[in-house]
PDB file of N, CA and C in Angstrom:
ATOM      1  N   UNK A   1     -20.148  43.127  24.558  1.00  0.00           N
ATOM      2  CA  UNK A   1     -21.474  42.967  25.129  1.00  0.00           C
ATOM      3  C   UNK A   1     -22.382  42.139  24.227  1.00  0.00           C
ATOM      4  N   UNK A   2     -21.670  42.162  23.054  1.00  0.00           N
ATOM      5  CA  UNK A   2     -22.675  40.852  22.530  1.00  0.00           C
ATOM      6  C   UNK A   2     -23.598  39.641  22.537  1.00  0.00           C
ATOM      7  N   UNK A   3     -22.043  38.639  23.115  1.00  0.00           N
ATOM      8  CA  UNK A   3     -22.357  37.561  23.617  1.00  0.00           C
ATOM      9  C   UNK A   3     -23.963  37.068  24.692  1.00  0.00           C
ATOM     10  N   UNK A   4     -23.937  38.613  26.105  1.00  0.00           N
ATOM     11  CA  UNK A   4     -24.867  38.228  26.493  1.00  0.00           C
ATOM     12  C   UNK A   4     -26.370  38.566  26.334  1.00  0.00           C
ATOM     13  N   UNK A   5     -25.835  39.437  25.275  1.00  0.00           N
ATOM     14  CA  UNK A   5     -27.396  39.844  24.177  1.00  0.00           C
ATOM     15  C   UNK A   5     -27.587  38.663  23.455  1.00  0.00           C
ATOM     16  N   UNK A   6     -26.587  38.195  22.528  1.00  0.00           N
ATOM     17  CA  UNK A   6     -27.047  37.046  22.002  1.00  0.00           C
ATOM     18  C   UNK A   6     -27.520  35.201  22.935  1.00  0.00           C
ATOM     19  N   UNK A   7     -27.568  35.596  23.512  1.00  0.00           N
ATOM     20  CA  UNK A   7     -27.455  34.414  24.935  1.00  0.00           C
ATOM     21  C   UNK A   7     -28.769  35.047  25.413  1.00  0.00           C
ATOM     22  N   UNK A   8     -29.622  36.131  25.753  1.00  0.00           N
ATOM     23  CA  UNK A   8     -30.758  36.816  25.551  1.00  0.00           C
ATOM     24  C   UNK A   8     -31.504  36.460  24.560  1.00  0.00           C
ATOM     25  N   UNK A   9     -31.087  36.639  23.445  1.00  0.00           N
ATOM     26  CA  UNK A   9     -32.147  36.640  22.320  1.00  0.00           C
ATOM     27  C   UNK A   9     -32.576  35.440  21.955  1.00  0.00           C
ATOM     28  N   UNK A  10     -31.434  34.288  22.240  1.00  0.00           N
ATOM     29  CA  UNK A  10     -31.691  32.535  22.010  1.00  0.00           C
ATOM     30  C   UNK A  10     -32.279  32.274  22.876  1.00  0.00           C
ATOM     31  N   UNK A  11     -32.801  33.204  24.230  1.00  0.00           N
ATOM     32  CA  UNK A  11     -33.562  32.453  25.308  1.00  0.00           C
ATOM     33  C   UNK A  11     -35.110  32.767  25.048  1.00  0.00           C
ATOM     34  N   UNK A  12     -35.115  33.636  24.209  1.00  0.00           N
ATOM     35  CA  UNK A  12     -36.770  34.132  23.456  1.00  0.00           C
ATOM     36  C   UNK A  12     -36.861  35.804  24.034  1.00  0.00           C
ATOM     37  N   UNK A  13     -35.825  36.662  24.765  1.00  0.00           N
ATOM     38  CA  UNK A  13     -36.276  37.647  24.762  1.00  0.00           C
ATOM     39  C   UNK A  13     -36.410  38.756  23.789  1.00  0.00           C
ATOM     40  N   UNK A  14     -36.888  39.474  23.434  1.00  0.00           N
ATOM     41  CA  UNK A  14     -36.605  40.558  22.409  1.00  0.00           C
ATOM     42  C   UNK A  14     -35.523  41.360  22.807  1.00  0.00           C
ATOM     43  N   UNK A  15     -35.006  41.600  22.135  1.00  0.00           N
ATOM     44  CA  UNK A  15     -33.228  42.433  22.497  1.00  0.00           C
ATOM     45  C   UNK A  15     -33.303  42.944  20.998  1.00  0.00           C
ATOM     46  N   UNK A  16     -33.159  44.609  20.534  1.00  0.00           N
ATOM     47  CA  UNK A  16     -33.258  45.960  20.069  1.00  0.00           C
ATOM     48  C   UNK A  16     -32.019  46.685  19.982  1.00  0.00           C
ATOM     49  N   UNK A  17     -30.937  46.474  19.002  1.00  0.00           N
ATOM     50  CA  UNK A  17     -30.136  47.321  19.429  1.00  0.00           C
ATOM     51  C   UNK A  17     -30.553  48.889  18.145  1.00  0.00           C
ATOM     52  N   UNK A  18     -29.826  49.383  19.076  1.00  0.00           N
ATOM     53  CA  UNK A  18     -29.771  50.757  18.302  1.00  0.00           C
ATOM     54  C   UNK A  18     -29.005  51.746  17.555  1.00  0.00           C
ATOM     55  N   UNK A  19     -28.053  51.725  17.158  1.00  0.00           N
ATOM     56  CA  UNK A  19     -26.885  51.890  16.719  1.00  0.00           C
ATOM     57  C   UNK A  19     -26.583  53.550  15.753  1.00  0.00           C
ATOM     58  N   UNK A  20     -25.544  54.039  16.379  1.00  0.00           N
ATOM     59  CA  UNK A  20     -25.409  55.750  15.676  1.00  0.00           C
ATOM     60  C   UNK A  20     -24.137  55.001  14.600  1.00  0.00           C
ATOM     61  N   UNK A  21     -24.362  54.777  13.620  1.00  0.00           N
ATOM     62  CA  UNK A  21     -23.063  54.217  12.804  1.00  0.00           C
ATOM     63  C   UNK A  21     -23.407  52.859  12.655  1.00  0.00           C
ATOM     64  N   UNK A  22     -22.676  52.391  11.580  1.00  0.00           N
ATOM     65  CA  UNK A  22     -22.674  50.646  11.372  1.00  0.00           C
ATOM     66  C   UNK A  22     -22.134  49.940  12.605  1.00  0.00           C
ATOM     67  N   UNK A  23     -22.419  48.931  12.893  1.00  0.00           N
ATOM     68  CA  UNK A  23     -21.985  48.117  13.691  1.00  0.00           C
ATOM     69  C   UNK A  23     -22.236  46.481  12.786  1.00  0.00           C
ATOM     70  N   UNK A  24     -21.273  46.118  13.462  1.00  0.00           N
ATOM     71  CA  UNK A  24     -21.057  44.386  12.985  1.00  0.00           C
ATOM     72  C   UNK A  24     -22.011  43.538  13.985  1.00  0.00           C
ATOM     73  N   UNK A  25     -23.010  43.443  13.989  1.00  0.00           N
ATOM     74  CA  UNK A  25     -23.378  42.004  15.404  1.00  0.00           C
ATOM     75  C   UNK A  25     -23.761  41.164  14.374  1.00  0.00           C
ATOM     76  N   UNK A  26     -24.105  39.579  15.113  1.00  0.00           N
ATOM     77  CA  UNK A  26     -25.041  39.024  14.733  1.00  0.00           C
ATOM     78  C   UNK A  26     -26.855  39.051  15.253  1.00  0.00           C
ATOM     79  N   UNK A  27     -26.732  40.025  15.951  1.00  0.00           N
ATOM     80  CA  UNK A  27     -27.856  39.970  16.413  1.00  0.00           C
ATOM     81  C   UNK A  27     -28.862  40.476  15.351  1.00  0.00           C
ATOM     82  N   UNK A  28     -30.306  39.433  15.851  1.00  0.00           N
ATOM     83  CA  UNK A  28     -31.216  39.707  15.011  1.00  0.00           C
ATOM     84  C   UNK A  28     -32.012  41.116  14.476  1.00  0.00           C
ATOM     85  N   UNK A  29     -32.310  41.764  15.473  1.00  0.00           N
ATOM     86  CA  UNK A  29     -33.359  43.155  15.169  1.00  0.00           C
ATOM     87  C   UNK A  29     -31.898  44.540  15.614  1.00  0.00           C
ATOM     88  N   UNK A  30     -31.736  44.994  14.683  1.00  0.00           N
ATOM     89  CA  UNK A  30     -30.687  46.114  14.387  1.00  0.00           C
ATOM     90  C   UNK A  30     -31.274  47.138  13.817  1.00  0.00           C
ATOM     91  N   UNK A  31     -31.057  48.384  14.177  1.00  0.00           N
ATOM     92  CA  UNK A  31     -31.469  49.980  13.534  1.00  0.00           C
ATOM     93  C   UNK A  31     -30.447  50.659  14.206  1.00  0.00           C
ATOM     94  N   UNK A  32     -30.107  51.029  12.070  1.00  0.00           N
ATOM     95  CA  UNK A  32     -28.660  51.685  11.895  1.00  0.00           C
ATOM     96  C   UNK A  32     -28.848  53.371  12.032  1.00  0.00           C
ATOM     97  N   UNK A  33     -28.315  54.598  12.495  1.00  0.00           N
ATOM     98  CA  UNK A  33     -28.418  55.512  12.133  1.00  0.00           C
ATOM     99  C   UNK A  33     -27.506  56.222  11.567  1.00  0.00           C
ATOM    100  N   UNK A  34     -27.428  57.120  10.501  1.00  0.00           N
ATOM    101  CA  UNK A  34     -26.314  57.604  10.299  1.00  0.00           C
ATOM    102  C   UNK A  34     -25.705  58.709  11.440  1.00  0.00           C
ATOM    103  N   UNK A  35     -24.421  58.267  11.427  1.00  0.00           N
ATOM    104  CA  UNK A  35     -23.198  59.589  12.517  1.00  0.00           C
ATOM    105  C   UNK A  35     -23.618  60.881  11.757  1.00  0.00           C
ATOM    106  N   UNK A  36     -23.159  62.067  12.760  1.00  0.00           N
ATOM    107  CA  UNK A  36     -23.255  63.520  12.239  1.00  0.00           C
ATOM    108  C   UNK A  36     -21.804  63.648  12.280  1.00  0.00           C
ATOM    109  N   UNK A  37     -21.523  64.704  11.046  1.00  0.00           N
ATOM    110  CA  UNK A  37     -19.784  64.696  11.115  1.00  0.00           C
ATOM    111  C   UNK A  37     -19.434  65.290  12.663  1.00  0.00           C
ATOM    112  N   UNK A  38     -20.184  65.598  13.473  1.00  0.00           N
ATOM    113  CA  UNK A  38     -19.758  65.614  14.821  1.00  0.00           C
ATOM    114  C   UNK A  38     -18.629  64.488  15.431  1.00  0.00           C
ATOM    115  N   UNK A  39     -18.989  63.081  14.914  1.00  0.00           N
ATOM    116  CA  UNK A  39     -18.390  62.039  15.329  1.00  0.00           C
ATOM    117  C   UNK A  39     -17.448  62.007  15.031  1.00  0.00           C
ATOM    118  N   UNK A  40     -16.581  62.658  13.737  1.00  0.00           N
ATOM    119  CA  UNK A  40     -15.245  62.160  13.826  1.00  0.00           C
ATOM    120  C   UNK A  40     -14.447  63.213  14.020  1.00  0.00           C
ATOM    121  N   UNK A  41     -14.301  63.945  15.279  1.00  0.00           N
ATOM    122  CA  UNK A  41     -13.450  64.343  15.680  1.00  0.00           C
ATOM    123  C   UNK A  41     -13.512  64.035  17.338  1.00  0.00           C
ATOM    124  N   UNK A  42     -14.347  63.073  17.866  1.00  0.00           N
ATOM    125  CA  UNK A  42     -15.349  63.002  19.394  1.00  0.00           C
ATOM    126  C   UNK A  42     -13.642  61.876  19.302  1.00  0.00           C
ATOM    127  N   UNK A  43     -12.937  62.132  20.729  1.00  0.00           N
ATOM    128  CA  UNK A  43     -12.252  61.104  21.048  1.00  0.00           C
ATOM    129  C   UNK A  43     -12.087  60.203  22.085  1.00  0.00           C
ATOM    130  N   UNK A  44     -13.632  60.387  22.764  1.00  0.00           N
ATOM    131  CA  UNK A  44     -14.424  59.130  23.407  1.00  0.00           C
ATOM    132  C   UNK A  44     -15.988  58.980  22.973  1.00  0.00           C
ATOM    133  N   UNK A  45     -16.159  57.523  22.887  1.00  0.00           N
ATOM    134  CA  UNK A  45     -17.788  57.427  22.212  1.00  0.00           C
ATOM    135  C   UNK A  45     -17.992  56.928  23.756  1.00  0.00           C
ATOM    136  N   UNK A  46     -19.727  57.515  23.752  1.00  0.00           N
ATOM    137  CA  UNK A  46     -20.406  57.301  24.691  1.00  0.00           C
ATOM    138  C   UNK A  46     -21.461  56.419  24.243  1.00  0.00           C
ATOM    139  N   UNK A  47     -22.099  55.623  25.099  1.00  0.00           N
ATOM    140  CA  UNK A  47     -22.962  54.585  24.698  1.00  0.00           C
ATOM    141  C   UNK A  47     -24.037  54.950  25.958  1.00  0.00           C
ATOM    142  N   UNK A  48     -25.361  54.374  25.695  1.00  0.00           N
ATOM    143  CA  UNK A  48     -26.577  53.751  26.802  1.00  0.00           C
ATOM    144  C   UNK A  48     -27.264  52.849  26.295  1.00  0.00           C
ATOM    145  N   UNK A  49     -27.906  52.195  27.174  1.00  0.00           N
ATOM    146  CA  UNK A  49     -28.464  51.117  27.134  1.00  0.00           C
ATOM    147  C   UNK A  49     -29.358  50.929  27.631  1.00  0.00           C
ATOM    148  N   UNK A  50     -30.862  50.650  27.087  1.00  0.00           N
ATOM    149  CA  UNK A  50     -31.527  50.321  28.592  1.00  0.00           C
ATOM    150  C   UNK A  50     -31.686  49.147  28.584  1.00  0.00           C
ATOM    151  N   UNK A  51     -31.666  48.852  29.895  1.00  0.00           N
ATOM    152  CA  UNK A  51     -31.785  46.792  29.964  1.00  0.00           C
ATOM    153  C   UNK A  51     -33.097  46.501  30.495  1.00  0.00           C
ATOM    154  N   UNK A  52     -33.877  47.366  30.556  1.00  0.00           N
ATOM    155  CA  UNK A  52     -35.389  47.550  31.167  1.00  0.00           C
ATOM    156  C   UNK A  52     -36.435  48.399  30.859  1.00  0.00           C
ATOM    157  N   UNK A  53     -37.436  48.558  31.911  1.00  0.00           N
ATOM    158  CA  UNK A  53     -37.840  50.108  31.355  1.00  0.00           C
ATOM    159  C   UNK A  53     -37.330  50.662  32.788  1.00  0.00           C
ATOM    160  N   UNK A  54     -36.390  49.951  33.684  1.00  0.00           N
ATOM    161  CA  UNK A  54     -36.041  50.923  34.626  1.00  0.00           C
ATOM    162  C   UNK A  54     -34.892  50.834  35.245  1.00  0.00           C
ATOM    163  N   UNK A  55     -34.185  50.436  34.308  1.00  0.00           N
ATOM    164  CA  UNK A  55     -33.027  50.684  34.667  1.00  0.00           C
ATOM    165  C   UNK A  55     -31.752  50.369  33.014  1.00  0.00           C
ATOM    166  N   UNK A  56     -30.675  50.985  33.688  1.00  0.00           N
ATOM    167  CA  UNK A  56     -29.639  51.832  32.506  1.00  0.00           C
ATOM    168  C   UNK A  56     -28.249  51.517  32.530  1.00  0.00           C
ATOM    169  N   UNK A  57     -27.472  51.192  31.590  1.00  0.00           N
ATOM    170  CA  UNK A  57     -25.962  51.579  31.320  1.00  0.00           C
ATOM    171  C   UNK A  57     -25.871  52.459  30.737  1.00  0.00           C
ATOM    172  N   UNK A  58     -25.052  53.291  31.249  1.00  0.00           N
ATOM    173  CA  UNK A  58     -24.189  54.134  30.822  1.00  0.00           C
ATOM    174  C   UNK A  58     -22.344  54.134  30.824  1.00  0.00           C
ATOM    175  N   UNK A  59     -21.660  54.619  29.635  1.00  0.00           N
ATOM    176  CA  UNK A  59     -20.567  54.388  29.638  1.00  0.00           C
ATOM    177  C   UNK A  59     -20.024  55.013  28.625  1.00  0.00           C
ATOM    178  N   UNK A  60     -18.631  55.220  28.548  1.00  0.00           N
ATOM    179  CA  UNK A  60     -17.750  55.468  27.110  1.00  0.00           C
ATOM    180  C   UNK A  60     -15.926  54.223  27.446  1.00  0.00           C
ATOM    181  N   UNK A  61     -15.740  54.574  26.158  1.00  0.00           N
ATOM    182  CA  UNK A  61     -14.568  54.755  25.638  1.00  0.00           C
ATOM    183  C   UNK A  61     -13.638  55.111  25.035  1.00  0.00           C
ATOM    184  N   UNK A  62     -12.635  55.044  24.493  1.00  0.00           N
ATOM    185  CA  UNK A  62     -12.138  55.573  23.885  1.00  0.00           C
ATOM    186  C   UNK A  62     -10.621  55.891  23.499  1.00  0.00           C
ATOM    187  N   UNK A  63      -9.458  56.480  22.759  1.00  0.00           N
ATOM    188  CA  UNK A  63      -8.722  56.586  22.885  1.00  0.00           C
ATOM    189  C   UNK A  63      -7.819  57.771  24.737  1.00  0.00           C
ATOM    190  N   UNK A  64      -7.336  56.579  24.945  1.00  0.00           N
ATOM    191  CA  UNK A  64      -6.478  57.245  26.444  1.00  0.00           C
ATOM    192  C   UNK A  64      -7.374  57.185  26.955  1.00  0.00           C
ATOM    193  N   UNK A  65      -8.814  56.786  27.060  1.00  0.00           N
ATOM    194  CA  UNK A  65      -9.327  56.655  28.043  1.00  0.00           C
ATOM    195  C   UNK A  65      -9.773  55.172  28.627  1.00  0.00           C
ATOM    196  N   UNK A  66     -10.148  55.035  30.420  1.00  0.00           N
ATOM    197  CA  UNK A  66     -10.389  53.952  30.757  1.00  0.00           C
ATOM    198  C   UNK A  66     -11.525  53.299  30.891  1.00  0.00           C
ATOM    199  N   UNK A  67     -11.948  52.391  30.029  1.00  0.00           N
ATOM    200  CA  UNK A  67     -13.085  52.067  29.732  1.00  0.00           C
ATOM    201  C   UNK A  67     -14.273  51.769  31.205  1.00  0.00           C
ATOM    202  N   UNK A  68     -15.081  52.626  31.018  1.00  0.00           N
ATOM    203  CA  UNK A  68     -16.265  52.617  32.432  1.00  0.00           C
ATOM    204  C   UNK A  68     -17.391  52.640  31.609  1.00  0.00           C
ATOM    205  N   UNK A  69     -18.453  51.989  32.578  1.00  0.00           N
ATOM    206  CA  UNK A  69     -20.010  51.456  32.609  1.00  0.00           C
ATOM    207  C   UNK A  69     -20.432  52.009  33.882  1.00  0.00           C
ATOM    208  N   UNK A  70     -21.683  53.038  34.054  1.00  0.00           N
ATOM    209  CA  UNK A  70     -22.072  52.840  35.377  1.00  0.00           C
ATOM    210  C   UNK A  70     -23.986  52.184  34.968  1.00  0.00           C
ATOM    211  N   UNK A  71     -23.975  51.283  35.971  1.00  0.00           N
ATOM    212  CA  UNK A  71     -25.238  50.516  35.779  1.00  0.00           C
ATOM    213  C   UNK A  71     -26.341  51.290  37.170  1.00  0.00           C
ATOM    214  N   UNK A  72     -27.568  51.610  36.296  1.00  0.00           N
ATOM    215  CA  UNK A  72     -28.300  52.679  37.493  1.00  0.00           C
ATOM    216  C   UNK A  72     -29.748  52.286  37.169  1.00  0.00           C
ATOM    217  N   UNK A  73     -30.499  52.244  38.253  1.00  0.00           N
ATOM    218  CA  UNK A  73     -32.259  52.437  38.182  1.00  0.00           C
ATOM    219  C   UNK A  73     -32.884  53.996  38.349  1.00  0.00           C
ATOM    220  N   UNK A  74     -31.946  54.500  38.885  1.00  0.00           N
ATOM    221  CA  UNK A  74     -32.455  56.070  39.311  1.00  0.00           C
ATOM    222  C   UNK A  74     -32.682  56.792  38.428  1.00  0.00           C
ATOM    223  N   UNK A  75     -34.318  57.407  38.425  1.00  0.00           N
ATOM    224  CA  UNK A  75     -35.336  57.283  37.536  1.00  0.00           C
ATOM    225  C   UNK A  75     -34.648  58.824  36.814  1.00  0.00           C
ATOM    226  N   UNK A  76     -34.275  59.510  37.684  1.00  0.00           N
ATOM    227  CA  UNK A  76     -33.658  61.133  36.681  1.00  0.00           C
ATOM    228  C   UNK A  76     -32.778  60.195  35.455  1.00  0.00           C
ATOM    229  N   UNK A  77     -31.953  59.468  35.806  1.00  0.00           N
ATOM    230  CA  UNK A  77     -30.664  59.182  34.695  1.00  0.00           C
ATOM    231  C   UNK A  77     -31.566  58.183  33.432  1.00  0.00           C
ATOM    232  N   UNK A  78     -32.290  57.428  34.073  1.00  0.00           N
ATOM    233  CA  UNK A  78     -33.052  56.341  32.746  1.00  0.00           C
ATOM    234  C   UNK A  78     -33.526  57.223  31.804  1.00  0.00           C
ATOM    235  N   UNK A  79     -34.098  59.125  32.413  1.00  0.00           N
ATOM    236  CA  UNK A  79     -35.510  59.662  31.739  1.00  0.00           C
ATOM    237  C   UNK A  79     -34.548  60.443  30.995  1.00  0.00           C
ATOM    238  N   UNK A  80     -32.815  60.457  31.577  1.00  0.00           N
ATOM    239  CA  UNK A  80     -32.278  61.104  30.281  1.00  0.00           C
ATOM    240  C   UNK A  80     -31.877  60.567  28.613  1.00  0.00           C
ATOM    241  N   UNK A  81     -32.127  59.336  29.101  1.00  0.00           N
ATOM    242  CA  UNK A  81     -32.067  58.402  27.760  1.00  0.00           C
ATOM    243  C   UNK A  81     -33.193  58.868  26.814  1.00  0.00           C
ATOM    244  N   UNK A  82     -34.075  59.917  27.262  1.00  0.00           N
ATOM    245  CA  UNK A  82     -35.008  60.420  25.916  1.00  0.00           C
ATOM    246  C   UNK A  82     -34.888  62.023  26.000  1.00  0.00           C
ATOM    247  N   UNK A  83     -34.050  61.962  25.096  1.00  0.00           N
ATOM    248  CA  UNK A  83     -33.067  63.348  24.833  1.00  0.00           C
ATOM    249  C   UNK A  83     -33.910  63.815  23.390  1.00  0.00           C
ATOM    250  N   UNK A  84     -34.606  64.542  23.287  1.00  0.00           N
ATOM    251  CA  UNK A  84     -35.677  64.870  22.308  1.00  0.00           C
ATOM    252  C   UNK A  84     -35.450  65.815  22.317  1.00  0.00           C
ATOM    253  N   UNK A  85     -34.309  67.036  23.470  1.00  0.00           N
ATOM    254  CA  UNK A  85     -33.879  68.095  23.197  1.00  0.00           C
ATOM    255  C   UNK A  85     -33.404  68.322  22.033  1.00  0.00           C
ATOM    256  N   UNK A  86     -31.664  66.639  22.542  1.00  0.00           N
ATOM    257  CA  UNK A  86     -30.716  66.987  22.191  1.00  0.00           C
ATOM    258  C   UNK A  86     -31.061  66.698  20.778  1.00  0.00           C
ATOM    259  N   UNK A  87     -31.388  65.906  20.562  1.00  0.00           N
ATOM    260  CA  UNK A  87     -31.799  64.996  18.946  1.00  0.00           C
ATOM    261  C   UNK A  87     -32.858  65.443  18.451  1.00  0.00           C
ATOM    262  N   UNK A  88     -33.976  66.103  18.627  1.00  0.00           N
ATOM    263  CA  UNK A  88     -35.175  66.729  18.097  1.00  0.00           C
ATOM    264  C   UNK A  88     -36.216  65.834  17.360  1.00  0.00           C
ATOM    265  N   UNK A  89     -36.744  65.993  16.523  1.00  0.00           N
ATOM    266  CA  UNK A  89     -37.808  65.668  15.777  1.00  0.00           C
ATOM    267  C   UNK A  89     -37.013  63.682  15.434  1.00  0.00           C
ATOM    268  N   UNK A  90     -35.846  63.600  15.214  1.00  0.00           N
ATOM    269  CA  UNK A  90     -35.571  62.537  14.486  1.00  0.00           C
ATOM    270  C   UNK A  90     -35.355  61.410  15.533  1.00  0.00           C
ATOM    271  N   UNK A  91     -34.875  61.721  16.761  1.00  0.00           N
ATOM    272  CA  UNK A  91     -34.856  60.829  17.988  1.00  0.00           C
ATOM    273  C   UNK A  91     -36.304  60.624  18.525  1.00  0.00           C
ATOM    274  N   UNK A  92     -37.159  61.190  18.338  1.00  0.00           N
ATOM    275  CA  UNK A  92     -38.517  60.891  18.776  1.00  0.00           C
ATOM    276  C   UNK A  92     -38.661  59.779  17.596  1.00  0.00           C
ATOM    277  N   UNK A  93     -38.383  59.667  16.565  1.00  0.00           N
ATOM    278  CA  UNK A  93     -38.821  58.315  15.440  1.00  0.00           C
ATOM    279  C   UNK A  93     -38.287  57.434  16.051  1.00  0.00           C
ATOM    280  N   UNK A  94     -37.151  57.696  16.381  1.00  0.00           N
ATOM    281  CA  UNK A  94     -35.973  56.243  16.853  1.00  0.00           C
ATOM    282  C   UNK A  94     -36.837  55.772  17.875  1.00  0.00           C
ATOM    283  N   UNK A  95     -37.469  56.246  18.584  1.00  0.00           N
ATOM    284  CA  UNK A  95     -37.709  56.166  19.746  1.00  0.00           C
ATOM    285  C   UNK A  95     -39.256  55.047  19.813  1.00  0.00           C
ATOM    286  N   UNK A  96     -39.901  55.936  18.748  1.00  0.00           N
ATOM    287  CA  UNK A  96     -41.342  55.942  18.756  1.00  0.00           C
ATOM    288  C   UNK A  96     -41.766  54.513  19.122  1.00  0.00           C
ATOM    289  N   UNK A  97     -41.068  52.951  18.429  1.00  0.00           N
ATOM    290  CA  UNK A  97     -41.718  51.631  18.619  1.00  0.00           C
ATOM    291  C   UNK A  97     -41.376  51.509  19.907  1.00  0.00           C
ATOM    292  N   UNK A  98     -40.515  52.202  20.727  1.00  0.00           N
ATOM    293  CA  UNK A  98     -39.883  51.367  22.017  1.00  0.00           C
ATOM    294  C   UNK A  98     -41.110  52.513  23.197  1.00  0.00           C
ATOM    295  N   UNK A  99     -41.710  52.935  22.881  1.00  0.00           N
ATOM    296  CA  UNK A  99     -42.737  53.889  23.790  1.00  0.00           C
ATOM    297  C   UNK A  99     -43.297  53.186  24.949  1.00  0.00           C
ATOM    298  N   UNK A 100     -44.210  52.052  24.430  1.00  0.00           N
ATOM    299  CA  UNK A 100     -44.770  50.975  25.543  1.00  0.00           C
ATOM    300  C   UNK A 100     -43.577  50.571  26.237  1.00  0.00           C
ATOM    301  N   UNK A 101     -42.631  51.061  26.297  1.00  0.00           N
ATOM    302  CA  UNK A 101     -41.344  49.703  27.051  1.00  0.00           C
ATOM    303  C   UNK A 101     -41.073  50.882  27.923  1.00  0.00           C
ATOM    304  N   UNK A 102     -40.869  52.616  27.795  1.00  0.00           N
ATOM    305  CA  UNK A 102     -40.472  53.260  28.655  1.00  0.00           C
ATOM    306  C   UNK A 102     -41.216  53.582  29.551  1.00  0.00           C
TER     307      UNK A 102
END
């Protein structure tokens, strides 16, 4: 999914990734978080995305499994992308600059 982030970002949009673990891109604006040893025993990673403020990918992969994306506007699934349950006090920081965008 790089490519058409970076093909985004050369066209002047702002593109944000967010990342639980290191990741390799070249993309410009990156925030790393550290994994919880939860992660290494998980034997599909799940990802989201928002490509808006209203609408979402969702997806995993993983070992034995077949790689799926479902792409959605439906406003219950976008509003679960702010999981302040699940993540508490420290996902509200992650969160905090992207506020005006949700």
């Amino acid at each position: 999914m790089e490519e058409p982030l970076m093909e985004a970002e050369k066209r002047g949009l702002a593109v944000t990734l967010i990342s639980i673990g290191e990741c390799h891109t070249r993309l410009k604006n990156v925030l790393v978080h550290k994994r919880s040893d939860d992660w290494n025993n998980a034997v599909a990673r799940k990802f989201s995305m928002f490509c808006d403020s209203r609408s979402t990918l969702l997806g995993s992969f993983g070992q034995g499994l077949r790689p799926t994306v479902l792409e959605t506007d439906h406003p219950s699934l976008v509003e679960l992308l702010e999981l302040a349950e699940k993540y508490g006090d420290h996902y509200e920081r992650i969160i905090d600059s992207y506020r005006k965008y949700l």
